[in-house]
PDB file of N, CA and C in Angstrom:
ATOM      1  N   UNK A   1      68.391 181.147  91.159  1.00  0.00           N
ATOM      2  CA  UNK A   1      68.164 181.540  92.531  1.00  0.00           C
ATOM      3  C   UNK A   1      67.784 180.301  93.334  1.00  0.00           C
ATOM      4  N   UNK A   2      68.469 180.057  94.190  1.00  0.00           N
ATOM      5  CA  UNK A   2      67.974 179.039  95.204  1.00  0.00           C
ATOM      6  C   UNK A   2      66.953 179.164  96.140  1.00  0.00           C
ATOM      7  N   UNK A   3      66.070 178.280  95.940  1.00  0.00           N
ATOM      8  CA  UNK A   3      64.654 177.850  96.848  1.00  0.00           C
ATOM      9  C   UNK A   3      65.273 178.293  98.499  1.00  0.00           C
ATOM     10  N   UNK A   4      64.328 178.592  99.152  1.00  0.00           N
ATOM     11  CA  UNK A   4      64.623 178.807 100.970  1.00  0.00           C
ATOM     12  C   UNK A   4      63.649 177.765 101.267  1.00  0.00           C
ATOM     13  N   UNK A   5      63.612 176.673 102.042  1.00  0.00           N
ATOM     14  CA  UNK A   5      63.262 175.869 103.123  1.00  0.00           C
ATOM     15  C   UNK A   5      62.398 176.397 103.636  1.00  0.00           C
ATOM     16  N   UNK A   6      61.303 175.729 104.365  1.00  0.00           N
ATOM     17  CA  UNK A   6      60.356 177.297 105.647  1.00  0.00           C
ATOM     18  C   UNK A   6      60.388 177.267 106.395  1.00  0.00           C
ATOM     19  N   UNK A   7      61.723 176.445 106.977  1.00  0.00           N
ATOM     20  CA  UNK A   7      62.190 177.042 108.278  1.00  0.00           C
ATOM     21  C   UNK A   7      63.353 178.158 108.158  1.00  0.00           C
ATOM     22  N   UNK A   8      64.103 178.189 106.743  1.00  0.00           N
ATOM     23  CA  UNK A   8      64.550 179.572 106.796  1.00  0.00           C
ATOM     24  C   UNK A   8      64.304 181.075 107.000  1.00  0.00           C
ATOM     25  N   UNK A   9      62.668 180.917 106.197  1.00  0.00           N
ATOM     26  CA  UNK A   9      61.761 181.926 105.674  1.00  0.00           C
ATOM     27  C   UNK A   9      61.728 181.978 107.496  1.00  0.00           C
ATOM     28  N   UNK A  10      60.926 181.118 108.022  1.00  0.00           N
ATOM     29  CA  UNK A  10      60.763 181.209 109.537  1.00  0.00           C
ATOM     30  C   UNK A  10      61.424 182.001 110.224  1.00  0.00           C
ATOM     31  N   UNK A  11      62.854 181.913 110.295  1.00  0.00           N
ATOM     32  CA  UNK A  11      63.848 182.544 110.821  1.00  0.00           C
ATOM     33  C   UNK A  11      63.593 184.023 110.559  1.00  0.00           C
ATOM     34  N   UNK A  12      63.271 184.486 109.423  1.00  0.00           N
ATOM     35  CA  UNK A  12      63.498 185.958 109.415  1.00  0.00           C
ATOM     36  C   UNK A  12      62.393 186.447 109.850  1.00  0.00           C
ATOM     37  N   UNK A  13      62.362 187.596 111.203  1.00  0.00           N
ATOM     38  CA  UNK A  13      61.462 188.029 111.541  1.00  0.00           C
ATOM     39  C   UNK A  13      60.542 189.183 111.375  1.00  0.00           C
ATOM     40  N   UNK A  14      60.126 189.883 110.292  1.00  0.00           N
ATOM     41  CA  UNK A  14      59.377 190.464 110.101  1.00  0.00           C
ATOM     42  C   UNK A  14      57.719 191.117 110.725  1.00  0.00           C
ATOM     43  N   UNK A  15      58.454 192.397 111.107  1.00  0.00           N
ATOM     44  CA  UNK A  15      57.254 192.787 112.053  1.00  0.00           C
ATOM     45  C   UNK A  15      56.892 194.208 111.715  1.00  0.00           C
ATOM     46  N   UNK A  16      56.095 194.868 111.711  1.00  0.00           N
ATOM     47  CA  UNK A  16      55.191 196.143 111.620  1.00  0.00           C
ATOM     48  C   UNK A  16      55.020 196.876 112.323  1.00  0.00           C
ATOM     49  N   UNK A  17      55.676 198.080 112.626  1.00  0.00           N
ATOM     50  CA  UNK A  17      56.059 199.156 113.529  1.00  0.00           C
ATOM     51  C   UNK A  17      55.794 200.486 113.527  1.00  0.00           C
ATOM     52  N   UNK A  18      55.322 201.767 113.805  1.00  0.00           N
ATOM     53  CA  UNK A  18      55.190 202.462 113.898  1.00  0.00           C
ATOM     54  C   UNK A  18      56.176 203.939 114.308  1.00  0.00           C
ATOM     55  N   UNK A  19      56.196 204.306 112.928  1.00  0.00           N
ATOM     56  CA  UNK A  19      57.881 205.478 112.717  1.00  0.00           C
ATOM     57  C   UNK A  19      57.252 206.630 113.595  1.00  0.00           C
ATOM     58  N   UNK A  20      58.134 206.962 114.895  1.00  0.00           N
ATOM     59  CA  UNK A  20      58.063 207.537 115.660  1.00  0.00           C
ATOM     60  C   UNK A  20      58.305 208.493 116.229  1.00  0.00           C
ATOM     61  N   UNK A  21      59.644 208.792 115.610  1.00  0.00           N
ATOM     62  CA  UNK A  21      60.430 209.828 114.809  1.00  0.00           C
ATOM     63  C   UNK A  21      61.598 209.516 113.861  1.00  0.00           C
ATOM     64  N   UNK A  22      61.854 210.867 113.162  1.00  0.00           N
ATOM     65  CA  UNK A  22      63.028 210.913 112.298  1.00  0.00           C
ATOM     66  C   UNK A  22      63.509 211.949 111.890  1.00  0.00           C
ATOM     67  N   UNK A  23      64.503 211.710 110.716  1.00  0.00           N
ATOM     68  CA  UNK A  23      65.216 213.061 110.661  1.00  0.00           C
ATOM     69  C   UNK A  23      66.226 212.776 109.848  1.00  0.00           C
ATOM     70  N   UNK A  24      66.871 213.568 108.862  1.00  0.00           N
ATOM     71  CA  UNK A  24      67.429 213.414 107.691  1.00  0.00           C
ATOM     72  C   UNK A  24      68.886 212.662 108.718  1.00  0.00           C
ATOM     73  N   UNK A  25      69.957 211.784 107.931  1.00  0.00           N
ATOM     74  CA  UNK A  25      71.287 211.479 108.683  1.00  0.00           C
ATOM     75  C   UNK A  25      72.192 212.481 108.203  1.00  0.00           C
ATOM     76  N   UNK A  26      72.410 213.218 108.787  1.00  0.00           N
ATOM     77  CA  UNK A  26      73.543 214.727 107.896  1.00  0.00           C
ATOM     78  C   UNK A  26      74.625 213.609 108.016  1.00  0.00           C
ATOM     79  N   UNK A  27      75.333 212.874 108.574  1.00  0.00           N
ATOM     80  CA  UNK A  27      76.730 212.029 108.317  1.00  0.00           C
ATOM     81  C   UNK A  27      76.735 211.145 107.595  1.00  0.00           C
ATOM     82  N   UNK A  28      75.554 210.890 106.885  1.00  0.00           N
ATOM     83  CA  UNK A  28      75.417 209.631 105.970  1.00  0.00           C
ATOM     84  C   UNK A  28      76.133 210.041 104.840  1.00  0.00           C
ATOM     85  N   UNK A  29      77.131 208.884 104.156  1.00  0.00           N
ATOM     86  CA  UNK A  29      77.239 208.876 102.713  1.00  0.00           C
ATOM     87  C   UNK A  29      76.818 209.415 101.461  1.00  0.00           C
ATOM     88  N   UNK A  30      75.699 208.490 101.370  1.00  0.00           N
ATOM     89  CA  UNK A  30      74.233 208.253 100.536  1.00  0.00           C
ATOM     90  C   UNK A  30      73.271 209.116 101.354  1.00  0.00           C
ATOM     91  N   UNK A  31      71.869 210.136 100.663  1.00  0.00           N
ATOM     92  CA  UNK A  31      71.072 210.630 101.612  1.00  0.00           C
ATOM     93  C   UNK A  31      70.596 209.440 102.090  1.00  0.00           C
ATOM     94  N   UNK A  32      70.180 209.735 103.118  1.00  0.00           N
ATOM     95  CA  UNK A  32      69.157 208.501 104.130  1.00  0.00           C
ATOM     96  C   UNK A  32      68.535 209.530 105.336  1.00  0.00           C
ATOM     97  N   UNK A  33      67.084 208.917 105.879  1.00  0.00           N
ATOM     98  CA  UNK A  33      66.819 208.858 107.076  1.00  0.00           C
ATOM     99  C   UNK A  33      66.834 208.512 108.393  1.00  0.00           C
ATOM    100  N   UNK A  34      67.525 208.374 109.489  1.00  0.00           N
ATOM    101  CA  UNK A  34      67.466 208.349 110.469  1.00  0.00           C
ATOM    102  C   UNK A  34      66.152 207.706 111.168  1.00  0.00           C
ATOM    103  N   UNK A  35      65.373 206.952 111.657  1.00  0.00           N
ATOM    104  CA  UNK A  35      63.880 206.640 112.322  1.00  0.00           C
ATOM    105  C   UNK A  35      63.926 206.292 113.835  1.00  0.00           C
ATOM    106  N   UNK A  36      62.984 206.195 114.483  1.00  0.00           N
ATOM    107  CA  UNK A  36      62.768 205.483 115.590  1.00  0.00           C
ATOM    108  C   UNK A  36      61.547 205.030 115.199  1.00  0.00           C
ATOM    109  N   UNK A  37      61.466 203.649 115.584  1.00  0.00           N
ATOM    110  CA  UNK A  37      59.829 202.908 114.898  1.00  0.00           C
ATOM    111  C   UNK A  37      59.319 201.830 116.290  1.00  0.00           C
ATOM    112  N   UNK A  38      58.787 201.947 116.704  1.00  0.00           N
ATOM    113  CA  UNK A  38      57.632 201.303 117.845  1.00  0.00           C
ATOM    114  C   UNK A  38      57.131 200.114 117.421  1.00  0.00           C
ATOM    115  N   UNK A  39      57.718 198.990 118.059  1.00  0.00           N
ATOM    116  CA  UNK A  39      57.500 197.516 117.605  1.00  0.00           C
ATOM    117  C   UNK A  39      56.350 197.186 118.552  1.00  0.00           C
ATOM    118  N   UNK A  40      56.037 198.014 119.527  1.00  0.00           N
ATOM    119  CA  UNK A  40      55.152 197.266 120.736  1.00  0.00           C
ATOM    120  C   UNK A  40      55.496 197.033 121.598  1.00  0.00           C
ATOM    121  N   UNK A  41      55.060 196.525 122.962  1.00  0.00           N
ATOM    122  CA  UNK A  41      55.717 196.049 124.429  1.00  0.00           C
ATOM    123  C   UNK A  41      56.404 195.378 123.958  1.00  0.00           C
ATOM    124  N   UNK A  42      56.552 194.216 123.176  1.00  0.00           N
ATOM    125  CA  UNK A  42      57.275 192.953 123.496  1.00  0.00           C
ATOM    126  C   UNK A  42      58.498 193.095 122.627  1.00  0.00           C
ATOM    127  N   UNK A  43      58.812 193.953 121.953  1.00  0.00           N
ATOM    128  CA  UNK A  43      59.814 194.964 121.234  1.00  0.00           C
ATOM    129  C   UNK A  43      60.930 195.797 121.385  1.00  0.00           C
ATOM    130  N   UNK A  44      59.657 196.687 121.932  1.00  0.00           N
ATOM    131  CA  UNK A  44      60.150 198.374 122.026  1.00  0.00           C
ATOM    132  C   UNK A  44      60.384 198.657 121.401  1.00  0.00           C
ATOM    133  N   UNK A  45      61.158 200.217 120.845  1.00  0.00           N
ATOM    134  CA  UNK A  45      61.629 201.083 119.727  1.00  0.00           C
ATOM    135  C   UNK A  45      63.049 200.477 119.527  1.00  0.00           C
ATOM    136  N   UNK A  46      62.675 200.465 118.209  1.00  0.00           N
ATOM    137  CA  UNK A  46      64.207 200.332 117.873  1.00  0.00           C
ATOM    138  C   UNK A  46      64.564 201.313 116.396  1.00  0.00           C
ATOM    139  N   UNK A  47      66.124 201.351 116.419  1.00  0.00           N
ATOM    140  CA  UNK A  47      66.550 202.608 115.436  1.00  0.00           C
ATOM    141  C   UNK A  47      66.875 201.896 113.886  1.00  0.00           C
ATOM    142  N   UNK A  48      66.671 202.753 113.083  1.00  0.00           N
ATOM    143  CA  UNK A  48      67.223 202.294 111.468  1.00  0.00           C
ATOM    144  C   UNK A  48      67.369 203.496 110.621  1.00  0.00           C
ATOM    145  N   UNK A  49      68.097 202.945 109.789  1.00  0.00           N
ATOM    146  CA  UNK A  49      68.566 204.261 108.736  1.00  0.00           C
ATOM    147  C   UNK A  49      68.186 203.306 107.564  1.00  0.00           C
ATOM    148  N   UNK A  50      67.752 204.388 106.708  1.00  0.00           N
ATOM    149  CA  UNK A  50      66.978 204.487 105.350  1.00  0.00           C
ATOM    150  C   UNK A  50      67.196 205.056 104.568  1.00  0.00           C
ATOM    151  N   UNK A  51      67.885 204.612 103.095  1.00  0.00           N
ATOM    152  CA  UNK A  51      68.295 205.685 101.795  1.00  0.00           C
ATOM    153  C   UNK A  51      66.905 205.745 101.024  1.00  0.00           C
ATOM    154  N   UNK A  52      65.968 206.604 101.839  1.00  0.00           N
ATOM    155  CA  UNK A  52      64.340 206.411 101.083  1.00  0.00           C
ATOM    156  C   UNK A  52      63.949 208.363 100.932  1.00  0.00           C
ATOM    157  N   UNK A  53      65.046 209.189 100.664  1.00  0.00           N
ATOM    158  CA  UNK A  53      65.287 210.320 100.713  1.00  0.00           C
ATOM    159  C   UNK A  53      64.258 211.055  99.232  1.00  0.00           C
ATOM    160  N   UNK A  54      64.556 209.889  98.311  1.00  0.00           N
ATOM    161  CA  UNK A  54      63.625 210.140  97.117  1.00  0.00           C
ATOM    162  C   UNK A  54      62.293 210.374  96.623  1.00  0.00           C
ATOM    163  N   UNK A  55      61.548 209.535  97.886  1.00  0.00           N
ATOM    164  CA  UNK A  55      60.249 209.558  98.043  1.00  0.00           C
ATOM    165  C   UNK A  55      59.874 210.317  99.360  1.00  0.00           C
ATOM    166  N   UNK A  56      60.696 210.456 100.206  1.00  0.00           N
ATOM    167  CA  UNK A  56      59.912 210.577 101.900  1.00  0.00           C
ATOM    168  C   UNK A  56      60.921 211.865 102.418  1.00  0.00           C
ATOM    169  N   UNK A  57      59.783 212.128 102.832  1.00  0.00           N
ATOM    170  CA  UNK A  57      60.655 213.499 104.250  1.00  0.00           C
ATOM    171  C   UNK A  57      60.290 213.045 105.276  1.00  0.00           C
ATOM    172  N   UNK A  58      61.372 213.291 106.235  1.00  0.00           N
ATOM    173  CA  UNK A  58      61.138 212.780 108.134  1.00  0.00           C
ATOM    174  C   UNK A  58      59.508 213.680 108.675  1.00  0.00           C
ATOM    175  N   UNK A  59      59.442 214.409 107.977  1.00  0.00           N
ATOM    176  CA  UNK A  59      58.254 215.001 108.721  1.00  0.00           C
ATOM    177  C   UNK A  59      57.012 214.460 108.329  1.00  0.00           C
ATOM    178  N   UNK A  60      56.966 214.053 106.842  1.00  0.00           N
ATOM    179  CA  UNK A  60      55.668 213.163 106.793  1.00  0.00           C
ATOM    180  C   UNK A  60      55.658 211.485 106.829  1.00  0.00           C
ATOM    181  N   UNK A  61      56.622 210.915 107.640  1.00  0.00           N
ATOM    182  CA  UNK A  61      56.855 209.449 108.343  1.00  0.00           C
ATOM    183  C   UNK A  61      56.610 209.637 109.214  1.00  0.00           C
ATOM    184  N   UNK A  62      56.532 210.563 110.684  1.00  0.00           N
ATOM    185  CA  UNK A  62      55.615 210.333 111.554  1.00  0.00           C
ATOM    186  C   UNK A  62      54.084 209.512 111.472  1.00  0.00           C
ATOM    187  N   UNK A  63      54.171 208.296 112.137  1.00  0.00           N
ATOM    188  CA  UNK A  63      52.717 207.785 111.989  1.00  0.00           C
ATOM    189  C   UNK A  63      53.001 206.974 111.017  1.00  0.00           C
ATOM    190  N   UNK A  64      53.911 206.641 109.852  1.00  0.00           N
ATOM    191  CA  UNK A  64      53.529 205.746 109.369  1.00  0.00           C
ATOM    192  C   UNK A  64      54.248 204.607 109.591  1.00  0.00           C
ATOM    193  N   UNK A  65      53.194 203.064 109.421  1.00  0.00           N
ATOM    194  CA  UNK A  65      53.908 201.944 110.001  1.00  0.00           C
ATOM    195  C   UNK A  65      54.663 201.167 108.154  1.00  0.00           C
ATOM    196  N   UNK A  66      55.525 200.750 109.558  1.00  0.00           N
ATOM    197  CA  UNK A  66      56.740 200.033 108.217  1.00  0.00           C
ATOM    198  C   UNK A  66      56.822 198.490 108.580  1.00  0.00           C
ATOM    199  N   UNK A  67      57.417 198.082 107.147  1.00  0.00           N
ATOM    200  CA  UNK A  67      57.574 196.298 107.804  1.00  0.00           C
ATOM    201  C   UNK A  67      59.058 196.156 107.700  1.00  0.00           C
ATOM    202  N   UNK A  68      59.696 195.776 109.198  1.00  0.00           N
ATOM    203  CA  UNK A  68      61.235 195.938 109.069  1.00  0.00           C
ATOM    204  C   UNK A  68      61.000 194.274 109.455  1.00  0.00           C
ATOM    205  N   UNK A  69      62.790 194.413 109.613  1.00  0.00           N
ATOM    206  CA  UNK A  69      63.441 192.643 109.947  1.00  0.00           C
ATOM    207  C   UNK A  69      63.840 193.214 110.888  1.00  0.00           C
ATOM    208  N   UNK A  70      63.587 192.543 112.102  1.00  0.00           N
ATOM    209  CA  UNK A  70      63.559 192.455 113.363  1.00  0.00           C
ATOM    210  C   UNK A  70      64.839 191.783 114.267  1.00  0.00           C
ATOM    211  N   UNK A  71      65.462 190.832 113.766  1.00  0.00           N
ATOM    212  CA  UNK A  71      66.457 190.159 114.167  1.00  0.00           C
ATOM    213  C   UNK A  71      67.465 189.943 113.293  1.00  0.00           C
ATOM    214  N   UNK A  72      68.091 190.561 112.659  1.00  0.00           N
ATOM    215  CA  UNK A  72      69.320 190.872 112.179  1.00  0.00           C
ATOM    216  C   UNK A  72      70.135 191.788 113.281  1.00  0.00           C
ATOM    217  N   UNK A  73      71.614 191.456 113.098  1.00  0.00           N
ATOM    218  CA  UNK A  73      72.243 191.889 114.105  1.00  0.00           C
ATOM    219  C   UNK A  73      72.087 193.334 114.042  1.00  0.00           C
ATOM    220  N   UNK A  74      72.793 194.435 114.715  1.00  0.00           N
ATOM    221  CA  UNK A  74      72.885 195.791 114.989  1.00  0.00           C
ATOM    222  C   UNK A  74      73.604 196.131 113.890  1.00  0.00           C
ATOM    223  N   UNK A  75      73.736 197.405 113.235  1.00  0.00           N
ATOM    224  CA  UNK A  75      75.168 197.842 112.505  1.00  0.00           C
ATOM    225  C   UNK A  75      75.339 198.922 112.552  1.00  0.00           C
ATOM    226  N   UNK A  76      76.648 198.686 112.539  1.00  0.00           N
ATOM    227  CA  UNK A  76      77.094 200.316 112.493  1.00  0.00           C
ATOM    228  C   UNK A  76      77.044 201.182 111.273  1.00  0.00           C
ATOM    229  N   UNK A  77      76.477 202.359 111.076  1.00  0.00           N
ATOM    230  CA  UNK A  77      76.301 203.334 109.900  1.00  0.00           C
ATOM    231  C   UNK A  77      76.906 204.110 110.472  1.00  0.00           C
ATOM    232  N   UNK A  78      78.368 204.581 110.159  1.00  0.00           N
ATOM    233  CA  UNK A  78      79.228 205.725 110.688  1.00  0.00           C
ATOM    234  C   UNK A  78      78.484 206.253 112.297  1.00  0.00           C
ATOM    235  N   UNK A  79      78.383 207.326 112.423  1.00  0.00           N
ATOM    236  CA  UNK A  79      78.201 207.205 113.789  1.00  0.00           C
ATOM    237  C   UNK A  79      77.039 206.471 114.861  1.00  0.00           C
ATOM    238  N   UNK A  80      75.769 205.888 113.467  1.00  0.00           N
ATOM    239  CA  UNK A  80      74.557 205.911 113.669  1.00  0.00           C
ATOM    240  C   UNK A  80      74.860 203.945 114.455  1.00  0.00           C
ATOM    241  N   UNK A  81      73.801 203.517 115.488  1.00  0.00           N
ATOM    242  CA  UNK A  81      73.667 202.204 115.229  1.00  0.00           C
ATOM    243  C   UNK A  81      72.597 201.617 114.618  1.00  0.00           C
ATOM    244  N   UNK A  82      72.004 201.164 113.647  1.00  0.00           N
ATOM    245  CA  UNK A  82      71.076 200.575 113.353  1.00  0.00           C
ATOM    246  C   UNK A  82      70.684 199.133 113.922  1.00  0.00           C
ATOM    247  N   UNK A  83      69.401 198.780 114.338  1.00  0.00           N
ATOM    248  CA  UNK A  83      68.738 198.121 115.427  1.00  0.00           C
ATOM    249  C   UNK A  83      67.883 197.119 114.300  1.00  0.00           C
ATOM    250  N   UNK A  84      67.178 197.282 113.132  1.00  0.00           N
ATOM    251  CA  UNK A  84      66.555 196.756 112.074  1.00  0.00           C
ATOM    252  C   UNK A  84      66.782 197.070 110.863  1.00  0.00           C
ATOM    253  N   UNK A  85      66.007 196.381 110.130  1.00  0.00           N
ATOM    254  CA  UNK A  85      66.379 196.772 108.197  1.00  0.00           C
ATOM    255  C   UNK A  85      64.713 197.041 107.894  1.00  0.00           C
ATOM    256  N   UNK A  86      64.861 198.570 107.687  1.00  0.00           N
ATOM    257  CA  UNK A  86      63.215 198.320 107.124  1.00  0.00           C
ATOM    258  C   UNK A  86      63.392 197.991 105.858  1.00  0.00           C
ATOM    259  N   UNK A  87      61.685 197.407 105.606  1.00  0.00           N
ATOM    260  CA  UNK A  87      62.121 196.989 103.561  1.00  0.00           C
ATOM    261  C   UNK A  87      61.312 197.648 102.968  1.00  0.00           C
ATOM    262  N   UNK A  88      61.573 197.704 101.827  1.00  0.00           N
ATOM    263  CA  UNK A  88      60.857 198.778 100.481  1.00  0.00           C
ATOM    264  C   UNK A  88      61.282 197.676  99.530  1.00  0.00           C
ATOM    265  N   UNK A  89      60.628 198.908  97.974  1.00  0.00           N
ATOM    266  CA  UNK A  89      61.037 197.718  97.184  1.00  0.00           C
ATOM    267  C   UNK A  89      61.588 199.150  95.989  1.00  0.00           C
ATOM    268  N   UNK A  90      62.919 198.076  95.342  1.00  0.00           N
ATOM    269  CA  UNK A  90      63.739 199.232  94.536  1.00  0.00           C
ATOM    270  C   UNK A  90      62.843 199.246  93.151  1.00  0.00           C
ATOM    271  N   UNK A  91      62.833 200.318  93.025  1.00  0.00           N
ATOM    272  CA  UNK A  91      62.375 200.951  91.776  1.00  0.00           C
ATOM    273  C   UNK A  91      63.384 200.743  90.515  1.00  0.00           C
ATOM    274  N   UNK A  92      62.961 201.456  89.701  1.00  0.00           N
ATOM    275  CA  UNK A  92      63.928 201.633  88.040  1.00  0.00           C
ATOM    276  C   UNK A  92      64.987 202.275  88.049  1.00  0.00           C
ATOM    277  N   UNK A  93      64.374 203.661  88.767  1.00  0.00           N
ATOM    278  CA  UNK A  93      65.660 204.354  89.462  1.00  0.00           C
ATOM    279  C   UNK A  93      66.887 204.241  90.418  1.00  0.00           C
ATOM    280  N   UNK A  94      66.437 203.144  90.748  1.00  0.00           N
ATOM    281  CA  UNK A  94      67.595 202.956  91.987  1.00  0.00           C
ATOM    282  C   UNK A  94      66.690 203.588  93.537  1.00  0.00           C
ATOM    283  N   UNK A  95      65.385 204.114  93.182  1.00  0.00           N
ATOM    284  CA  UNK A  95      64.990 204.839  94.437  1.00  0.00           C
ATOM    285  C   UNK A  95      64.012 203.248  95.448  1.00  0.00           C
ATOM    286  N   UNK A  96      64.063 203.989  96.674  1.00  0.00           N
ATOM    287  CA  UNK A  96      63.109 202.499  97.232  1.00  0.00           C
ATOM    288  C   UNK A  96      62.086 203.268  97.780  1.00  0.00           C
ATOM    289  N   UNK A  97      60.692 202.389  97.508  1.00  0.00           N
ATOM    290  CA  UNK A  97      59.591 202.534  98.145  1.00  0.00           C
ATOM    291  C   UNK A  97      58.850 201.562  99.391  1.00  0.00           C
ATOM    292  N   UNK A  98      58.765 202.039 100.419  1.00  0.00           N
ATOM    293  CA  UNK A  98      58.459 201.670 101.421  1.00  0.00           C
ATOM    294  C   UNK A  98      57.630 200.426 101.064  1.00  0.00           C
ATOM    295  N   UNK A  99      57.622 199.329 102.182  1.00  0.00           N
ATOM    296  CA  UNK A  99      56.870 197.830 102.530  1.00  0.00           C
ATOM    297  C   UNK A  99      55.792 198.872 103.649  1.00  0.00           C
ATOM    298  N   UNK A 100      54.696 198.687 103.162  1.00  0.00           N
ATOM    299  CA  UNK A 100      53.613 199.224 104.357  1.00  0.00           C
ATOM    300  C   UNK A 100      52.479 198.293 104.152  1.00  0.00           C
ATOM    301  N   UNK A 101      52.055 198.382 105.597  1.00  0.00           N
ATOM    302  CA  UNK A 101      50.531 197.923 105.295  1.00  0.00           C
ATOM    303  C   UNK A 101      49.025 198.127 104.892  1.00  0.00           C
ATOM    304  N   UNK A 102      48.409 197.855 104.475  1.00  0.00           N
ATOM    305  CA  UNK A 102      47.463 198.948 103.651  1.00  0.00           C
ATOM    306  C   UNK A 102      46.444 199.351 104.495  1.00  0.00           C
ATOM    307  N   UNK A 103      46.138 198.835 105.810  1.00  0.00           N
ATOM    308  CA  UNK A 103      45.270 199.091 106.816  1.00  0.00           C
ATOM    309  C   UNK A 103      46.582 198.603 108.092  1.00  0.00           C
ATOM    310  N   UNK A 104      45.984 199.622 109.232  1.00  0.00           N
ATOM    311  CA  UNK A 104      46.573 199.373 110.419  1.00  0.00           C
ATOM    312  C   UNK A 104      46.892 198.543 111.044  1.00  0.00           C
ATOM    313  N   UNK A 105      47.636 198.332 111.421  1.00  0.00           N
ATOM    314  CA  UNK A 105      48.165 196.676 112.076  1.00  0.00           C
ATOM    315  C   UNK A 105      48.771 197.123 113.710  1.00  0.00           C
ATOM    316  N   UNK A 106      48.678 196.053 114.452  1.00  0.00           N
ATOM    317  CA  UNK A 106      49.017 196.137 115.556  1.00  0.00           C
ATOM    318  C   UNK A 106      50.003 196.006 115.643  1.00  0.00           C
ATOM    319  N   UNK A 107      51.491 197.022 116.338  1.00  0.00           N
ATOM    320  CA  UNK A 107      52.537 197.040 116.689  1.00  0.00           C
ATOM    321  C   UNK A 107      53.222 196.018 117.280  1.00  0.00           C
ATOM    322  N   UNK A 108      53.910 195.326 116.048  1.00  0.00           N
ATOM    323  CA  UNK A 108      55.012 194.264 116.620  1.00  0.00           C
ATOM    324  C   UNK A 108      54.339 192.995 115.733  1.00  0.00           C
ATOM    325  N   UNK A 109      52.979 193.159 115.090  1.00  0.00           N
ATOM    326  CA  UNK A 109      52.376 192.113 114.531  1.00  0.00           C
ATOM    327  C   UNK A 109      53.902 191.508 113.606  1.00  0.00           C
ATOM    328  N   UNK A 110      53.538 190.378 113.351  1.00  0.00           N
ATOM    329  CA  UNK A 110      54.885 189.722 112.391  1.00  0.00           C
ATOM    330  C   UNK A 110      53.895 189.031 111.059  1.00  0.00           C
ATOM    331  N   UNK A 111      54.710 189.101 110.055  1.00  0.00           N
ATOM    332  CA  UNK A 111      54.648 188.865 108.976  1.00  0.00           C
ATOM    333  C   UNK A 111      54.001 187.286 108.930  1.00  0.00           C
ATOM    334  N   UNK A 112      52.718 187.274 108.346  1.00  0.00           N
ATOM    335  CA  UNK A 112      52.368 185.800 108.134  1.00  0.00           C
ATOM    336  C   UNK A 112      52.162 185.073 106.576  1.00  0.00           C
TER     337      UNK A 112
END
């Protein structure tokens, strides 16, 4: 595996947001979630889809904050656009468990 520089690491922006709503993606492939997550004023909401169907229901992600990548381009998920990549970390199973913070963080804080 090749070393990253820290101005690469730099580049990727990682910030802590607050899931605002969601809701299963009925057009998805793979199950996934649907989110809206609250980066803060200097932000705003932005959208992402999530194959985190294994562990999480849209109704108990209200309220909780996630650590997405912030500046990766948009993509398209069949009809959906995705705005960020939240991260988790893959399990044995193939299932992913959410990147959270263990106490509250201020919306839009970035990864130090």
């Amino acid at each position: 595996m090749d070393n990253l520089s820290w101005d690469e690491f730099e580049r990727v922006d990682l910030r802590v947001g607050t899931i605002v709503a969601a809701e299963i993606f009925k057009e998805a492939i793979k199950p996934a979630i649907k989110m809206q997550i609250d980066f803060g004023e200097e932000i705003g909401i932005k959208k992402s889809s999530a194959q985190i169907t294994d562990h999480y229901d849209p109704q108990t992600l209200i309220g909780i904050q996630v650590t997405a990548v912030v500046n990766f381009p948009n993509k398209q998920i069949g009809p959906f656009m995705s705005e960020c990549l939240v991260t988790g970390f893959t399990q044995p199973d193939g299932s992913i468990i959410l990147a959270i913070p263990d106490q509250k963080a201020v919306n839009g804080s970035r990864l130090a």
